[in-house]
Protein backbone atom coordinates (compact mmCIF):
# COMPACT_ATOMS: atom_id res chain seq x y z
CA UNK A 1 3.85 0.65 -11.25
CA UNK A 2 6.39 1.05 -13.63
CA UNK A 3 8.76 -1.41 -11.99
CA UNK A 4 6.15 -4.18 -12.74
CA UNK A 5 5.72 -3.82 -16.00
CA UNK A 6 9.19 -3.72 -17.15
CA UNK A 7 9.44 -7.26 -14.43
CA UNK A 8 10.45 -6.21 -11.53
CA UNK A 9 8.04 -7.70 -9.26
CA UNK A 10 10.20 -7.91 -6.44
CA UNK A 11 11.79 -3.88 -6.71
CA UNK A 12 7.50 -2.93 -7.38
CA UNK A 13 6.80 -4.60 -4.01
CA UNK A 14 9.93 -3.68 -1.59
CA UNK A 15 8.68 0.35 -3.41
CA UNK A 16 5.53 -0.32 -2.24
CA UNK A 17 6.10 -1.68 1.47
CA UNK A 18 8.61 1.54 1.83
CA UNK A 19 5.78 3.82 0.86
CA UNK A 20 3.24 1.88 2.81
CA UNK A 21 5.60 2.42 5.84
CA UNK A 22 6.22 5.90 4.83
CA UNK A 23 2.78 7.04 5.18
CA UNK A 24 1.98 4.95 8.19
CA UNK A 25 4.73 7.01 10.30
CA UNK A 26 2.95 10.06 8.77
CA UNK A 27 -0.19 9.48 9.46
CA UNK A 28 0.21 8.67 13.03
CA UNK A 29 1.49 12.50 13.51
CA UNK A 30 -1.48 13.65 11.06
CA UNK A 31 -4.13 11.61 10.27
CA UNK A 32 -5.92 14.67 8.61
CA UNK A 33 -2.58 14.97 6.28
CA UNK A 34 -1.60 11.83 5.60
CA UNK A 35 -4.24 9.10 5.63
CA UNK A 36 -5.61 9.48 2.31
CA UNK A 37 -2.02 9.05 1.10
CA UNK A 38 -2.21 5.89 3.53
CA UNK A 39 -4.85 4.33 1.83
CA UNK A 40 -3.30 4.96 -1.47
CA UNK A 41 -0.11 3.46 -0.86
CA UNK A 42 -1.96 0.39 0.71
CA UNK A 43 -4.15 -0.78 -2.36
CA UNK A 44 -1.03 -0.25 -4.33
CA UNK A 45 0.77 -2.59 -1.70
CA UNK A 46 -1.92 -4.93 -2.04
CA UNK A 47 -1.74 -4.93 -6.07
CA UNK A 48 2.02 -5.11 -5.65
CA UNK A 49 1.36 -8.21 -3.36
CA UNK A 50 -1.23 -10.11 -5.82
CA UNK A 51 1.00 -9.79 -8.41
CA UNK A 52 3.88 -11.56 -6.40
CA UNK A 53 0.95 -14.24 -5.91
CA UNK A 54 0.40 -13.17 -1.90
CA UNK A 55 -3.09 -12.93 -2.05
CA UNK A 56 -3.62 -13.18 1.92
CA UNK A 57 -1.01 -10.30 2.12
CA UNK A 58 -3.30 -8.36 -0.98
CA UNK A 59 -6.93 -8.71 0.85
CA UNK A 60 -4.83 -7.76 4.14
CA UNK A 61 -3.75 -4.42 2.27
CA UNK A 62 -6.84 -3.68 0.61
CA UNK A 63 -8.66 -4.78 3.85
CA UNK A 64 -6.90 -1.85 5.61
CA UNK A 65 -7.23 0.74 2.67
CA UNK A 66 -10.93 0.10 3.24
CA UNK A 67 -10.95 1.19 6.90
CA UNK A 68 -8.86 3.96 6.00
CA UNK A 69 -11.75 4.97 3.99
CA UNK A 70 -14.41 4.55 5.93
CA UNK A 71 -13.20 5.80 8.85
CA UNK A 72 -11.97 8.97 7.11
């Protein structure tokens, strides 16, 4: 995340939640295309959210990345 390391927290984390969302409406049409990205964009979210101090909203991410995963 390039955002966060120049400080931008808050730019890193609105990125993230757009990607997130991005994938998520993907994903719905084709899992078999677009899930892996899914997971991807939600361990990033959660890292994004961690470093904004949201921990509940990081495991929640991560949580979900895992399911992805083991699901897939």
């Amino acid at each position: 995340m390039v955002r966060c390391a120049v400080g931008d927290r808050d730019g890193a984390l609105k990125a993230t939640r757009e990607a997130a969302d991005t994938y998520r409406k993907l994903s719905a049409t084709r899992p078999d295309a677009f899930l892996s990205d899914l997971a991807l964009s939600l361990n990033n979210l959660g890292n994004a959210l961690s470093d904004v101090g949201d921990r509940a909203g990081a495991l929640a991410a991560a949580r979900e990345a895992v399911d992805i995963r083991q699901g897939s």
